[in-house]
Protein backbone atom coordinates (compact mmCIF):
# COMPACT_ATOMS: atom_id res chain seq x y z
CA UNK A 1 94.89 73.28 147.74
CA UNK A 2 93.83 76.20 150.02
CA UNK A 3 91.01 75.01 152.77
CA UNK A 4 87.63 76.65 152.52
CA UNK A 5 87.33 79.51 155.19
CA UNK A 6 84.62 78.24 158.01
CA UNK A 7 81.67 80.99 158.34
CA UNK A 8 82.70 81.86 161.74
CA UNK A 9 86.14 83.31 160.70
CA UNK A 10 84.45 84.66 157.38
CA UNK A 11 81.90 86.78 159.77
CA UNK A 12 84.52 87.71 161.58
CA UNK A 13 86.83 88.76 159.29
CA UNK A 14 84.09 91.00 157.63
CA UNK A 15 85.03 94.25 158.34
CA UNK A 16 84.79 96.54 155.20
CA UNK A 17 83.92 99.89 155.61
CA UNK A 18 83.67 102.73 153.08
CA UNK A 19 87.19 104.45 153.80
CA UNK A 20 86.84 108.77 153.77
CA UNK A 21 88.95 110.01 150.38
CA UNK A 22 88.76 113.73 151.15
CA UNK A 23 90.67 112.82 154.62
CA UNK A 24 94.21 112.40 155.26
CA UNK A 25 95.57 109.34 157.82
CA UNK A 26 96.60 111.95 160.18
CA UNK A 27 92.93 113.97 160.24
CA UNK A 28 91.22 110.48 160.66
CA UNK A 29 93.44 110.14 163.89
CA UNK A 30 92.64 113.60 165.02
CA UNK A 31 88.94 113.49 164.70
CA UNK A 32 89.27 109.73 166.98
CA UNK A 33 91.19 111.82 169.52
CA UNK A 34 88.52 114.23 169.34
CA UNK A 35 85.71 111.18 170.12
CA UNK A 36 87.90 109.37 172.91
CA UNK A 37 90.96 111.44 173.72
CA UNK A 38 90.81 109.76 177.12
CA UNK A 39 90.43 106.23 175.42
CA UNK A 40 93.54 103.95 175.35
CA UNK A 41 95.27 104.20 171.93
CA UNK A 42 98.97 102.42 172.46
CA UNK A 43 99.97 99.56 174.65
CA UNK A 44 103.36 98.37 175.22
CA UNK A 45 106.42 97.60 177.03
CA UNK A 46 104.27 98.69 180.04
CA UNK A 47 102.97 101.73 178.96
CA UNK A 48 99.76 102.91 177.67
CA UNK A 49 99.20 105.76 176.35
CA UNK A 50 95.55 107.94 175.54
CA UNK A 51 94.77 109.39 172.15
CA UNK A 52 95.00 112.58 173.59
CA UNK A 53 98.48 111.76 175.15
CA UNK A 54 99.57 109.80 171.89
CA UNK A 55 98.91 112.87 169.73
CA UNK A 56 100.07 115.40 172.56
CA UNK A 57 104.09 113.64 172.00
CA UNK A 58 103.36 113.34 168.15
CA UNK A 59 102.56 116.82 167.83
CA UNK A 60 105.63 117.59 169.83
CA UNK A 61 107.76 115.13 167.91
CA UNK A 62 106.62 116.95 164.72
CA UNK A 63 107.36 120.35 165.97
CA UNK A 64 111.13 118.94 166.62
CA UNK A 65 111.34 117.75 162.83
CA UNK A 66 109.67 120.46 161.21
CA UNK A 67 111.59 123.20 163.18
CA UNK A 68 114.89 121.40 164.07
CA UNK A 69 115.57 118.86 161.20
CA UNK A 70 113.87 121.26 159.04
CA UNK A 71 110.90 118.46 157.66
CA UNK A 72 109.23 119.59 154.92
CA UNK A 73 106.01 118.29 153.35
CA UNK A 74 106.81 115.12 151.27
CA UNK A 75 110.19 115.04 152.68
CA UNK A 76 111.18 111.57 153.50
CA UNK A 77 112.56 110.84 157.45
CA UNK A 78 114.63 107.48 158.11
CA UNK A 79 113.77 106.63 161.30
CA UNK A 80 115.80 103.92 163.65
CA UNK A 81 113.74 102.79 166.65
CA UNK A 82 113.35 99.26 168.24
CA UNK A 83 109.77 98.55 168.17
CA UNK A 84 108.15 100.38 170.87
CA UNK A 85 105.61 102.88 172.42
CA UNK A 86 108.36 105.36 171.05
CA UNK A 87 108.55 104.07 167.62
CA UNK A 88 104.17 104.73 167.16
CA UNK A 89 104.72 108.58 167.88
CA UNK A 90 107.89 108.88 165.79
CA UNK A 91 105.87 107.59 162.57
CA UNK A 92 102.64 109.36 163.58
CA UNK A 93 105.34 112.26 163.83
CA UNK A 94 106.20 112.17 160.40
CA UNK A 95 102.72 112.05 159.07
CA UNK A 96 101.79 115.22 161.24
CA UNK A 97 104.95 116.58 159.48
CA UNK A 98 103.39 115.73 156.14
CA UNK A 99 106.71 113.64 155.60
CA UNK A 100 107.47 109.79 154.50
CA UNK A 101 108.44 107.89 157.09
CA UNK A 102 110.99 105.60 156.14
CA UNK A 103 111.82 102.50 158.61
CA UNK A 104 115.15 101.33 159.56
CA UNK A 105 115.64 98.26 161.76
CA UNK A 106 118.34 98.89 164.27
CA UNK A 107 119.13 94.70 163.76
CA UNK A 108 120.35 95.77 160.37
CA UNK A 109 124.06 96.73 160.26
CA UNK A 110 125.75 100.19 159.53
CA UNK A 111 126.49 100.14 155.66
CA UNK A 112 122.39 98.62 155.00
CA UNK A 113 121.16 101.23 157.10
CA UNK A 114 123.33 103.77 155.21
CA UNK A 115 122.71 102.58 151.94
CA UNK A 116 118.57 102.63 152.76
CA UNK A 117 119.12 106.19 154.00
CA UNK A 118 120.62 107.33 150.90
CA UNK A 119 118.60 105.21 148.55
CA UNK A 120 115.07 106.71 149.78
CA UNK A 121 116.73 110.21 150.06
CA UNK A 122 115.93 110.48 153.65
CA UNK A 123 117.05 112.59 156.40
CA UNK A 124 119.48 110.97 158.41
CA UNK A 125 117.41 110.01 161.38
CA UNK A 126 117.37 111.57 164.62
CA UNK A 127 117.77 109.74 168.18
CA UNK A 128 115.34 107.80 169.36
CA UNK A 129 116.38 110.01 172.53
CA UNK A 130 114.59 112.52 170.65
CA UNK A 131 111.18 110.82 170.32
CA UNK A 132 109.37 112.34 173.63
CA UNK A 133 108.77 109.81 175.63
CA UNK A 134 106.48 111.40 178.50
């Protein structure tokens, strides 16, 4: 039998807003870095990164797929990063891309990651050397 939730954690917890349907995840983002590009976005592993600076390696992540790896709208991009600062602009990467990202964890071994790859009909995924990092 499930315990009643207390009204402190109910307040709390109460955080429904009306969500914008004629916007896109990736616009949404844009128009925050517009408000508070200076703002802390991403913290981790020691490193914090700005809105502005978080969208400035996104951007340039995107570029890389579009133009290098030849990303397409709706195309789907397997991507194999530990979880990281990194990781965050890869998949905001792929949304700027207007692709699917598609996670791999690096824990997982060869033939699963393989067999995810070719299941989602992703790219094979680029290097997390790739994923600008400053």
């Amino acid at each position: 039998m499930a315990r009643p939730v207390p009204e402190h954690v109910a307040k709390w917890n109460d955080t429904a807003r009306p969500y914008p349907r004629d916007a896109a995840l990736p616009q949404l983002f844009e128009a925050q870095v517009g408000r508070t590009p200076a703002a802390p976005a991403l913290t981790g592993s020691g490193t914090t990164l700005t809105y502005r600076e978080l969208s400035g390696r996104a951007d340039s992540f995107a570029h890389v797929l579009r133009n290098e790896n030849g990303v397409r709208p709706g195309a789907r991009v397997a991507l194999l990063l530990d979880r990281s600062v990194e990781a965050v602009v890869g998949v905001w990467a792929v949304l700027k891309a207007a692709g699917a990202y598609v996670p791999l964890d690096p824990e997982h071994p060869t033939a699963r990651l393989q067999e995810t790859v070719d299941r989602a009909g992703a790219s094979p995924p680029p290097a997390q050397r790739d994923v600008p990092r400053r």
